[in-house]
C-alpha atoms as a PDB file:
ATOM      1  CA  UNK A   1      19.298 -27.609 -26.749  1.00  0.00           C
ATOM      2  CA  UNK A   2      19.727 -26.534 -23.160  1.00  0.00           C
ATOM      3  CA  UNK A   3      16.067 -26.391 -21.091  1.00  0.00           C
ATOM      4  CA  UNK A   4      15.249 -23.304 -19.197  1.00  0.00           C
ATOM      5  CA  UNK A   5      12.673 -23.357 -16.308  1.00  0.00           C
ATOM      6  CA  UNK A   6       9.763 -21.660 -16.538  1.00  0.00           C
ATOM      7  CA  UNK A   7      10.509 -19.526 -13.237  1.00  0.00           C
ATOM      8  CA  UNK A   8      13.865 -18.109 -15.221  1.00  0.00           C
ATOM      9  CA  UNK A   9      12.102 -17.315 -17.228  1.00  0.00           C
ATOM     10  CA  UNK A  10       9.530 -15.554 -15.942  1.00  0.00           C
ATOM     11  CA  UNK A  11      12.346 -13.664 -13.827  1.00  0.00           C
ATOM     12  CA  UNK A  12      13.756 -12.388 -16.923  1.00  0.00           C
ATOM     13  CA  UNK A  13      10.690 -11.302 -18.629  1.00  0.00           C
ATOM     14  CA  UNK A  14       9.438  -9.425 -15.315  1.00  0.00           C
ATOM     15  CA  UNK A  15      13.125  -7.908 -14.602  1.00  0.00           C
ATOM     16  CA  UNK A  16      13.272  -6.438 -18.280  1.00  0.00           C
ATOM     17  CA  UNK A  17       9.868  -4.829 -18.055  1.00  0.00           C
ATOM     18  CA  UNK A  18      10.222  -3.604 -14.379  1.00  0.00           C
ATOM     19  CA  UNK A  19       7.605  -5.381 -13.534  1.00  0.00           C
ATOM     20  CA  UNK A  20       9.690  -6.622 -10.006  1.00  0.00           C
ATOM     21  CA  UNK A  21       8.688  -2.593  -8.837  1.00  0.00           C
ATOM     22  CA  UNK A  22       5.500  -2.646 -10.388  1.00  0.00           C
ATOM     23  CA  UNK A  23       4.928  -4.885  -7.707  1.00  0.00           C
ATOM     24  CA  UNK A  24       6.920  -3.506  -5.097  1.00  0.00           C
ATOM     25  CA  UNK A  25       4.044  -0.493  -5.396  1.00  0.00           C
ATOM     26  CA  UNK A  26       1.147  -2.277  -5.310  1.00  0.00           C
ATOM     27  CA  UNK A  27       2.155  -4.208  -2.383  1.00  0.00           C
ATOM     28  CA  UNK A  28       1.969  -0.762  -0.824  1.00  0.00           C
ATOM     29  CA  UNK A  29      -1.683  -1.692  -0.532  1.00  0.00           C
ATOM     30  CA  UNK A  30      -1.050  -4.466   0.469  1.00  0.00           C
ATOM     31  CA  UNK A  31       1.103  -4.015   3.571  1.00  0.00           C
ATOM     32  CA  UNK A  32      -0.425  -0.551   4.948  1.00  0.00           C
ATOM     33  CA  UNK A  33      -2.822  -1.565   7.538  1.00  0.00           C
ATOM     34  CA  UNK A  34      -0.062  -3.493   9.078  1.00  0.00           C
ATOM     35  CA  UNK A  35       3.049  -0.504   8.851  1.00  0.00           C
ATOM     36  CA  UNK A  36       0.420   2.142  10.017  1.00  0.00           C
ATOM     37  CA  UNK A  37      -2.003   0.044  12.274  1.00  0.00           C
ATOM     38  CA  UNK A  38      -5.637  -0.183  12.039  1.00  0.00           C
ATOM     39  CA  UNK A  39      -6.065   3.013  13.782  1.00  0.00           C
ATOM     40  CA  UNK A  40      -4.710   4.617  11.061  1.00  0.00           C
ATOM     41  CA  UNK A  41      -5.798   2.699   8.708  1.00  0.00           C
ATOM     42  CA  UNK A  42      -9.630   3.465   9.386  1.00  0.00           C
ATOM     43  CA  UNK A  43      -8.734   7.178   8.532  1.00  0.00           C
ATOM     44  CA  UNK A  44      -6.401   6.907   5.914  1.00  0.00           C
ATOM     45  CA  UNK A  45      -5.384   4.764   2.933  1.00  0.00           C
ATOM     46  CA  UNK A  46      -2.783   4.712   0.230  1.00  0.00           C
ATOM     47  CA  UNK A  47      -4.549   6.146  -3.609  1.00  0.00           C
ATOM     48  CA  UNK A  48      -1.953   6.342  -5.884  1.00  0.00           C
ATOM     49  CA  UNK A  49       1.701   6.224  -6.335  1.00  0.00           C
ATOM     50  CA  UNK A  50       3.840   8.200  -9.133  1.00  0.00           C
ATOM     51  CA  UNK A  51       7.764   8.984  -9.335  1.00  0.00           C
ATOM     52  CA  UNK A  52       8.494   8.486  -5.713  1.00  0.00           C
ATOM     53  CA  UNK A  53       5.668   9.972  -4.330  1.00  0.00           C
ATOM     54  CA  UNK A  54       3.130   8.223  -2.217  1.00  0.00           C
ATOM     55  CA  UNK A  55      -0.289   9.823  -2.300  1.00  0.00           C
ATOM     56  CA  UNK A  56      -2.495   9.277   1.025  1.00  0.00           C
ATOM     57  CA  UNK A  57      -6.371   9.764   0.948  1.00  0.00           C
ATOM     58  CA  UNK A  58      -7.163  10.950   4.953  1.00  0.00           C
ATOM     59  CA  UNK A  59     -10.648  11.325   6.333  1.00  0.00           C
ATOM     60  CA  UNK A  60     -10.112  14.893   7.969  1.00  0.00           C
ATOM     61  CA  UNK A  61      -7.987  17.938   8.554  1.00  0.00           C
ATOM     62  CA  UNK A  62      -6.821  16.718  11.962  1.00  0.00           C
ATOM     63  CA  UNK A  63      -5.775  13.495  10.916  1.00  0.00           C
ATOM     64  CA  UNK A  64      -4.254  14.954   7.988  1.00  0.00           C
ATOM     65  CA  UNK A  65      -1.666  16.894  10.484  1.00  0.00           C
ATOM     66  CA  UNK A  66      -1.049  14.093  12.687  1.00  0.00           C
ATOM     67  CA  UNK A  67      -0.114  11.950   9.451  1.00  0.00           C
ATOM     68  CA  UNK A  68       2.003  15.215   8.404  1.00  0.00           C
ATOM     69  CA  UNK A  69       4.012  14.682  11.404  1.00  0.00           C
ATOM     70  CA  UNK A  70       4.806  11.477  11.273  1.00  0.00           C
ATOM     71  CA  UNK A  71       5.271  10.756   7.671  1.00  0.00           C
ATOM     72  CA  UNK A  72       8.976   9.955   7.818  1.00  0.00           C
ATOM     73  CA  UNK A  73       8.757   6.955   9.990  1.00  0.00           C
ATOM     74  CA  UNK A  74       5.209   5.512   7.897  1.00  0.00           C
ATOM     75  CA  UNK A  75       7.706   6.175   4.531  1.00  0.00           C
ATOM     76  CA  UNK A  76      10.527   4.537   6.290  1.00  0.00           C
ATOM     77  CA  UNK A  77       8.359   1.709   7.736  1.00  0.00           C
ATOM     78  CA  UNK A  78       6.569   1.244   4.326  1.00  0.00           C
ATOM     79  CA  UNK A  79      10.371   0.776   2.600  1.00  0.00           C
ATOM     80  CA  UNK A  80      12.048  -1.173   5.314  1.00  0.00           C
ATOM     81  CA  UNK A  81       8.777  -3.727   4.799  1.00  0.00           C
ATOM     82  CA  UNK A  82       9.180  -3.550   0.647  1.00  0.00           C
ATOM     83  CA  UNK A  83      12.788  -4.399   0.765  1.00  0.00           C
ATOM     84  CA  UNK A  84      13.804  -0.966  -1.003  1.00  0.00           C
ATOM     85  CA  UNK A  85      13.742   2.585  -1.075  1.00  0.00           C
ATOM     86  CA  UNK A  86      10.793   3.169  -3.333  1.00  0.00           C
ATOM     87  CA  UNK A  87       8.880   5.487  -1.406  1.00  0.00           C
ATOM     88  CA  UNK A  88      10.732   9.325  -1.939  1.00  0.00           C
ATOM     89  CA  UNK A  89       8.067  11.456   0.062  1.00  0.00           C
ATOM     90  CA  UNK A  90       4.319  11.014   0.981  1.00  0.00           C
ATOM     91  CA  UNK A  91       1.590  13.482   0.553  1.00  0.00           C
ATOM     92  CA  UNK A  92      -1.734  14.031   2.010  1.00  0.00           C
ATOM     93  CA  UNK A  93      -4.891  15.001   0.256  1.00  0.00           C
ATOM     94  CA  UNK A  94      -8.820  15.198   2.329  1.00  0.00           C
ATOM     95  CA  UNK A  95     -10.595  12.672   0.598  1.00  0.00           C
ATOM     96  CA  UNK A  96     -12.634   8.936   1.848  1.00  0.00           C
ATOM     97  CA  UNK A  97     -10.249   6.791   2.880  1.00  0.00           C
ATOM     98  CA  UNK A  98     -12.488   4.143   1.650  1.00  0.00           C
ATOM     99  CA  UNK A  99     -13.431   1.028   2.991  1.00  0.00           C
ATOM    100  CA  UNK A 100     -11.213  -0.463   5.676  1.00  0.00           C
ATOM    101  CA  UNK A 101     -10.167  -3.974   5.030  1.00  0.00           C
ATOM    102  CA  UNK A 102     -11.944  -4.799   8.641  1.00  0.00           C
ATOM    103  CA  UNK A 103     -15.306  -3.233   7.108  1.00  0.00           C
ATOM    104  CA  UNK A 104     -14.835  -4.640   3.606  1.00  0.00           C
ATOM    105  CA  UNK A 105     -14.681  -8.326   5.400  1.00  0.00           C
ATOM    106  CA  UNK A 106     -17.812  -7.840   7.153  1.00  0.00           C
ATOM    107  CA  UNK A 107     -19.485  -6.799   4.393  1.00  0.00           C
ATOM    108  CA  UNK A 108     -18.603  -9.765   2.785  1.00  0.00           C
ATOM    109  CA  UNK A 109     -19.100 -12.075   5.419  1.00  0.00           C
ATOM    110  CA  UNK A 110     -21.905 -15.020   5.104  1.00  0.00           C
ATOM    111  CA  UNK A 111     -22.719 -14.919   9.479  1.00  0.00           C
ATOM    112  CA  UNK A 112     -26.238 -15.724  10.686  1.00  0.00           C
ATOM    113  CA  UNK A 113     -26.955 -12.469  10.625  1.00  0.00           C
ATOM    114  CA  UNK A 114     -26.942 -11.959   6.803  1.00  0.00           C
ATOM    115  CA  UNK A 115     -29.426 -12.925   4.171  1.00  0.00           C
END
């Protein structure tokens, strides 16, 4: 009886359940402060992702046409940085962006100033 490593197969399992582009999307989150830059970032973040489309939460209406603008090179960026062309199109909706990672690491932090 032949021995198969444990990485093959874990390959195999996570090719035959497409779990490989399950991934792929979630590093979305991932990677997005660094493909937009933090400017960016602090206005808008990534909520969901279905069939192509890359759904963007954005803080206001002006940021929302600025993002508008430029979405073609952020979707382009985003899939040269996953290694594939997962994202089809990206839309906009007004919402919180929620918590930027800088903010969320602050928050966390243990400095002198926090009890």
């Amino acid at each position: 009886m032949a021995l198969t490593s444990i990485g093959s197969i874990l390959k195999k399992i996570a090719s035959e359940r497409n779990w490989e582009e399950r991934l792929r999307v979630y590093s979305v989150w991932d990677c997005w402060d660094e493909v937009v830059g933090s400017v960016i970032a602090r206005q808008a973040q990534p909520k969901s992702f279905k069939q192509g489309c890359l759904w963007v939460g954005v803080s206001d209406p002006m940021w929302m046409h600025h993002l508008q603008m430029s979405k073609e090179i952020i979707r382009d960026n985003l899939n040269t940085k996953l290694g594939s062309l997962l994202i089809k199109d990206i839309r906009f909706t007004l919402s919180a962006p929620g918590p930027h990672k800088d903010v969320a690491s602050q928050e966390n932090s243990t400095g002198p100033d926090r009890k």
